[in-house]
Protein backbone atom coordinates (compact mmCIF):
# COMPACT_ATOMS: atom_id res chain seq x y z
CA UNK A 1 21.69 -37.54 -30.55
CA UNK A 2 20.97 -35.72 -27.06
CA UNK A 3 23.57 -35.52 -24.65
CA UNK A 4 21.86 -36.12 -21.88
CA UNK A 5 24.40 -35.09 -19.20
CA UNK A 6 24.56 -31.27 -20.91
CA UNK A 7 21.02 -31.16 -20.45
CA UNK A 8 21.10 -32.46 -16.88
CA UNK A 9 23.89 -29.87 -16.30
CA UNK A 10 21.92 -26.48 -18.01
CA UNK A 11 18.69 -27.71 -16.44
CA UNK A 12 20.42 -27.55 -13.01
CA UNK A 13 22.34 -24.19 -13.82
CA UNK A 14 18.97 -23.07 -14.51
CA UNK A 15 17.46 -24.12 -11.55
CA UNK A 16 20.76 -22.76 -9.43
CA UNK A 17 20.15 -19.76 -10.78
CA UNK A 18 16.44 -19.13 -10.34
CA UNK A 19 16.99 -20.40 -6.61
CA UNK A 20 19.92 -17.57 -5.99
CA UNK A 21 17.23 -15.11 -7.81
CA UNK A 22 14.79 -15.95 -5.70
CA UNK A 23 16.71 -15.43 -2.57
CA UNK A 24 17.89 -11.98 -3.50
CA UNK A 25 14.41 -10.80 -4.18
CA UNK A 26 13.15 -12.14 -0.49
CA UNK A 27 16.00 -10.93 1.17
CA UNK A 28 15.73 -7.03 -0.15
CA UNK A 29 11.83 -7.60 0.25
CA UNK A 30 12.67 -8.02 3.50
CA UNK A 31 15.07 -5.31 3.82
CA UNK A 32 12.38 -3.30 2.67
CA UNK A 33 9.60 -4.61 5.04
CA UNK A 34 11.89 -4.14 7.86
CA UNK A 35 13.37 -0.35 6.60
CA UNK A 36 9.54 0.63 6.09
CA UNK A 37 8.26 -1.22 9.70
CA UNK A 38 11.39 1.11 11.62
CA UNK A 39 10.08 4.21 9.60
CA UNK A 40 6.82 4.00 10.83
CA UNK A 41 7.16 2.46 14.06
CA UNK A 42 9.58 5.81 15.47
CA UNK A 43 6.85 7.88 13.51
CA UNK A 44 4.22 6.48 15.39
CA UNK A 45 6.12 6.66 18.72
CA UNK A 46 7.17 10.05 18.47
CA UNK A 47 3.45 10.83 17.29
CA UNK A 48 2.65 9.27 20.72
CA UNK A 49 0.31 6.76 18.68
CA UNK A 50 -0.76 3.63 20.51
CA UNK A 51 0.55 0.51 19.55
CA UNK A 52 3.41 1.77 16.93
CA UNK A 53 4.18 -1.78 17.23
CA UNK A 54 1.75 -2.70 14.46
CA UNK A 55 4.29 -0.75 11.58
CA UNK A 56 5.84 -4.67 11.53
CA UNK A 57 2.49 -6.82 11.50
CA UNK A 58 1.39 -7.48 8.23
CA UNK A 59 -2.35 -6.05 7.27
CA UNK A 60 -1.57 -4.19 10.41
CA UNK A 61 0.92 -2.06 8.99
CA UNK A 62 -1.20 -0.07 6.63
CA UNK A 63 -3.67 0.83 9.24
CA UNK A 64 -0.10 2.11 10.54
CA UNK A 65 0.28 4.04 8.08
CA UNK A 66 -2.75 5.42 7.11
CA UNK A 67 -2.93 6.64 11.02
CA UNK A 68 0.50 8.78 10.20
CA UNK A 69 -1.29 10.21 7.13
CA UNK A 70 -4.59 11.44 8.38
CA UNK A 71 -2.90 13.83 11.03
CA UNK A 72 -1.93 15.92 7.79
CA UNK A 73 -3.64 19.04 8.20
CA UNK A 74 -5.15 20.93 5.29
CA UNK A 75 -5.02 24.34 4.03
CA UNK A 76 -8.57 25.12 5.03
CA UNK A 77 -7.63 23.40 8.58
CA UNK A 78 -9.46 20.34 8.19
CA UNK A 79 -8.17 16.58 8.96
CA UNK A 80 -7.21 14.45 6.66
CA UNK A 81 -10.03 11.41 5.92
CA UNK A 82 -9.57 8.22 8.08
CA UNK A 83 -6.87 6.63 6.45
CA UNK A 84 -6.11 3.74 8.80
CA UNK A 85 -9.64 2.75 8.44
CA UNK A 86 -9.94 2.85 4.85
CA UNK A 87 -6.61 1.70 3.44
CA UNK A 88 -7.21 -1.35 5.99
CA UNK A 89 -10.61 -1.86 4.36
CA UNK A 90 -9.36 -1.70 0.43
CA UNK A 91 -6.50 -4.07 1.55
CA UNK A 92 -8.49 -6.85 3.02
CA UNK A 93 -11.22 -6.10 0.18
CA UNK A 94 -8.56 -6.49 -2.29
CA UNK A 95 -7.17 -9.87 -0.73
CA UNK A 96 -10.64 -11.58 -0.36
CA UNK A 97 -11.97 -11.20 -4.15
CA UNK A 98 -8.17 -11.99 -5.15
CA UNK A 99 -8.83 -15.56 -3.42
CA UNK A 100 -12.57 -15.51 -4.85
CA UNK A 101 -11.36 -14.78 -8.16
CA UNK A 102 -8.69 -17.61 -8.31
CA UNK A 103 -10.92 -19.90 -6.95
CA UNK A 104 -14.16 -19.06 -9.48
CA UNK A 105 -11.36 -19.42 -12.14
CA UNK A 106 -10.14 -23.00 -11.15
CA UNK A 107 -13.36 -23.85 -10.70
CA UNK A 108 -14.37 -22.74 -14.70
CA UNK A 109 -11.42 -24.39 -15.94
CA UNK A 110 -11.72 -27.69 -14.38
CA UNK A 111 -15.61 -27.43 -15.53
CA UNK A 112 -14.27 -26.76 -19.13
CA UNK A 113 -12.13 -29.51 -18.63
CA UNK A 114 -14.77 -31.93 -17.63
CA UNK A 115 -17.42 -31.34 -20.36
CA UNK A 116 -14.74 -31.50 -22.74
CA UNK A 117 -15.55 -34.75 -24.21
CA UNK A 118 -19.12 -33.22 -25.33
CA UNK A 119 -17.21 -30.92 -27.20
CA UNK A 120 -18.07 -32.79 -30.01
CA UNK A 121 -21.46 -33.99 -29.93
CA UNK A 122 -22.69 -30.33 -28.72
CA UNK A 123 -20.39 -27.74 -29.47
CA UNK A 124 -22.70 -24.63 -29.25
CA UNK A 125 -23.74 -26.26 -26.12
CA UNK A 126 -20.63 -26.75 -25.07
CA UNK A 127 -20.14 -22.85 -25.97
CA UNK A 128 -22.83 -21.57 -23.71
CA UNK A 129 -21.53 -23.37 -20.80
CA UNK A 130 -17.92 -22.62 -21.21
CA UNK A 131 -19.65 -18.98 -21.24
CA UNK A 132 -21.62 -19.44 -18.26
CA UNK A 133 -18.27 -21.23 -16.11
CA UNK A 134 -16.39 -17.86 -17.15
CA UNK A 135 -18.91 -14.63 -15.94
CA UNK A 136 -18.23 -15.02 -12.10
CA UNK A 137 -14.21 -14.79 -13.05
CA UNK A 138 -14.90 -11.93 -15.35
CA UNK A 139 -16.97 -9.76 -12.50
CA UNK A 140 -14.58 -10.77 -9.90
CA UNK A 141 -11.49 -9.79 -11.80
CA UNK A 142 -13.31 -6.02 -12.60
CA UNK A 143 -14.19 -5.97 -9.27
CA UNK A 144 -10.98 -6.74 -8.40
CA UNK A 145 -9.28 -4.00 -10.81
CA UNK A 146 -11.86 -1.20 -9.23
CA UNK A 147 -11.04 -1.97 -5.96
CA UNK A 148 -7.02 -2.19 -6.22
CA UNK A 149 -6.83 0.83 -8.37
CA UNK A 150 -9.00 2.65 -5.66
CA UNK A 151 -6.02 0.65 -3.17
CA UNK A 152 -3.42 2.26 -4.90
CA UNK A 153 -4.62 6.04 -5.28
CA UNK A 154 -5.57 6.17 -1.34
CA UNK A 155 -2.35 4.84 -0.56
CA UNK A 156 -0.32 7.36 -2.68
CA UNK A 157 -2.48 10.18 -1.46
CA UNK A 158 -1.43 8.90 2.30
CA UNK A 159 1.98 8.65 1.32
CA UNK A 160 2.37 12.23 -0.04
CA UNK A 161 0.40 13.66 2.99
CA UNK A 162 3.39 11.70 5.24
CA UNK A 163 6.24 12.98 3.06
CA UNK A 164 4.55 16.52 3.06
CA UNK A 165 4.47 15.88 7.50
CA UNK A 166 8.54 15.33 7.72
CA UNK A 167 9.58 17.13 4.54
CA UNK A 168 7.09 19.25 2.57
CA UNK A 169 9.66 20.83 -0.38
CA UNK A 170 10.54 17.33 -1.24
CA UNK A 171 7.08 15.67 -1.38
CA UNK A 172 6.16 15.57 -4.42
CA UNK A 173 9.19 14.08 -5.81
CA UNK A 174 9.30 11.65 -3.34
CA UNK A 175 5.78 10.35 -4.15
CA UNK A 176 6.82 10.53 -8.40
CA UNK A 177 9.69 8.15 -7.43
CA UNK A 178 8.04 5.70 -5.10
CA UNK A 179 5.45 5.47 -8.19
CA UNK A 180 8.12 4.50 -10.46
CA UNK A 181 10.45 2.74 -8.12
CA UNK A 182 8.04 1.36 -5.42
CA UNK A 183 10.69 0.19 -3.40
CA UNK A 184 12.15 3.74 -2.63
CA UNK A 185 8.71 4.45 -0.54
CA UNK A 186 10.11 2.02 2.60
CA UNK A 187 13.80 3.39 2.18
CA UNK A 188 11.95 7.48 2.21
CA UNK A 189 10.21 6.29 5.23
CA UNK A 190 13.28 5.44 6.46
CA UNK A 191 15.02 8.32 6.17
CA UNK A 192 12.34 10.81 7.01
CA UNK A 193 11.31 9.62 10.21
CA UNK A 194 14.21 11.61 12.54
CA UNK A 195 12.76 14.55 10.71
CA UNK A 196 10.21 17.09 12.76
CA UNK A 197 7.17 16.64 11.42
CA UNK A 198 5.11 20.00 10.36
CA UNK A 199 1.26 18.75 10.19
CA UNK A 200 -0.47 22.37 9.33
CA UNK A 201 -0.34 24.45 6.05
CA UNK A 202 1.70 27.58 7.91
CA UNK A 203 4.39 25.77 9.22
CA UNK A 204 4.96 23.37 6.32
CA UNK A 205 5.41 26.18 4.06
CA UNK A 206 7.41 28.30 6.57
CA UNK A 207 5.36 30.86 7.26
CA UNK A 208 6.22 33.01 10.57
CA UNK A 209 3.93 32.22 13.55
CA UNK A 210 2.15 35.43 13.90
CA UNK A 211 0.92 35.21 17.80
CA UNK A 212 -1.90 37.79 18.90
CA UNK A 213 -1.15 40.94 20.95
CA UNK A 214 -0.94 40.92 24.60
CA UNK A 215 -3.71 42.94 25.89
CA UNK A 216 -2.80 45.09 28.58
CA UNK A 217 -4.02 44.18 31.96
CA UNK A 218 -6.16 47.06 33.29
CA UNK A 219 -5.16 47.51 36.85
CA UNK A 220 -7.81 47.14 39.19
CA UNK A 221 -8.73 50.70 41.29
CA UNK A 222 -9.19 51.43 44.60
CA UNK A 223 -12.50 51.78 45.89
CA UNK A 224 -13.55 54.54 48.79
């Protein structure tokens, strides 16, 4: 026989302690947001970038970043690509066929659902159309994989190119850790962006700024 006020109790426990889960994740997400919107916003400022402002506005933010990134100079003295532009356009790419993928797959279930009863009567019918209901979600979701693994590698290549800006020796293992532990990037942002930032090859490595001779002036003469 159940004891129906136990279960009452653990079902409540359970649902206490989801809730206090749940409100520790948002809060450090938050943290986080904030820690990463400060690092790029006195990046940005110091940068003299218009509107560092938009380091806290969501979307936004990665067009703030990406703007940071593409100032990186190369070792052959070329810019960095446009950034801002593109890791805006992945993100919003990768939103929209998220919300076209959910809704093409609500759409086949509730159509499986609803020729359900003719399960019976015409099964390989039945098959065919379950089938058809299905090959939208299936090109939206590999759509959806192209585009957010193309998200991801553009926005680690931006992110090593701003570590490499404000601290070039530690770069690398600041990107390896932000891929493991991606909520180290934000707290890296953090605590880079006092640092001077170095944005061509010579002077992140260190090299000595070699400055050309001074010619000397030849005097002018006086003409008889």
């Amino acid at each position: 026989m159940y004891n129906y006020d136990s279960v009452a109790a653990g079902i409540t426990t359970f649902i206490g302690i989801y809730l206090i889960v749940m409100l520790f994740a948002c809060g450090v997400s938050l943290v986080l947001y904030i820690l990463q919107g400060v690092g790029l916003y006195e990046m940005g400022k110091r940068l003299n970038l218009n509107n560092p402002w938009l380091s806290f506005v969501p979307f936004a933010n990665v067009y703030a970043l990406g703007r940071i990134a593409q100032r990186y100079i190369k070792r052959d003295g070329t810019q960095s690509a446009k950034f801002s532009v593109i890791l805006l356009a992945l993100y919003i790419a990768e939103i929209v066929l998220l919300i076209a993928f959910f809704i093409f797959f609500f759409v086949a279930i509730f159509a499986v659902i609803a020729n359900a009863e003719l399960a019976v009567e015409t099964e390989s019918e039945m098959v065919m159309s379950m089938f058809a209901s299905f090959i939208p979600v299936i090109i939206f979701y590999f759509l959806l994989m192209a585009v957010a693994i193309t998200y991801s590698v553009t926005y680690y290549v931006a992110l090593w190119r701003i570590f490499a800006i404000y601290n070039n020796s530690n770069a690398t293992l600041y990107l390896v850790l932000s891929i493991f532990f991606s909520f180290l990037a934000p707290i890296f942002l953090f605590v880079l962006r006092k640092n001077n930032p170095a944005f061509d090859y010579a002077t992140r490595m260190g090299f000595p700024v070699i400055m050309p001779e001074a010619q000397p002036v030849e005097q002018p003469t006086n003409q008889e």
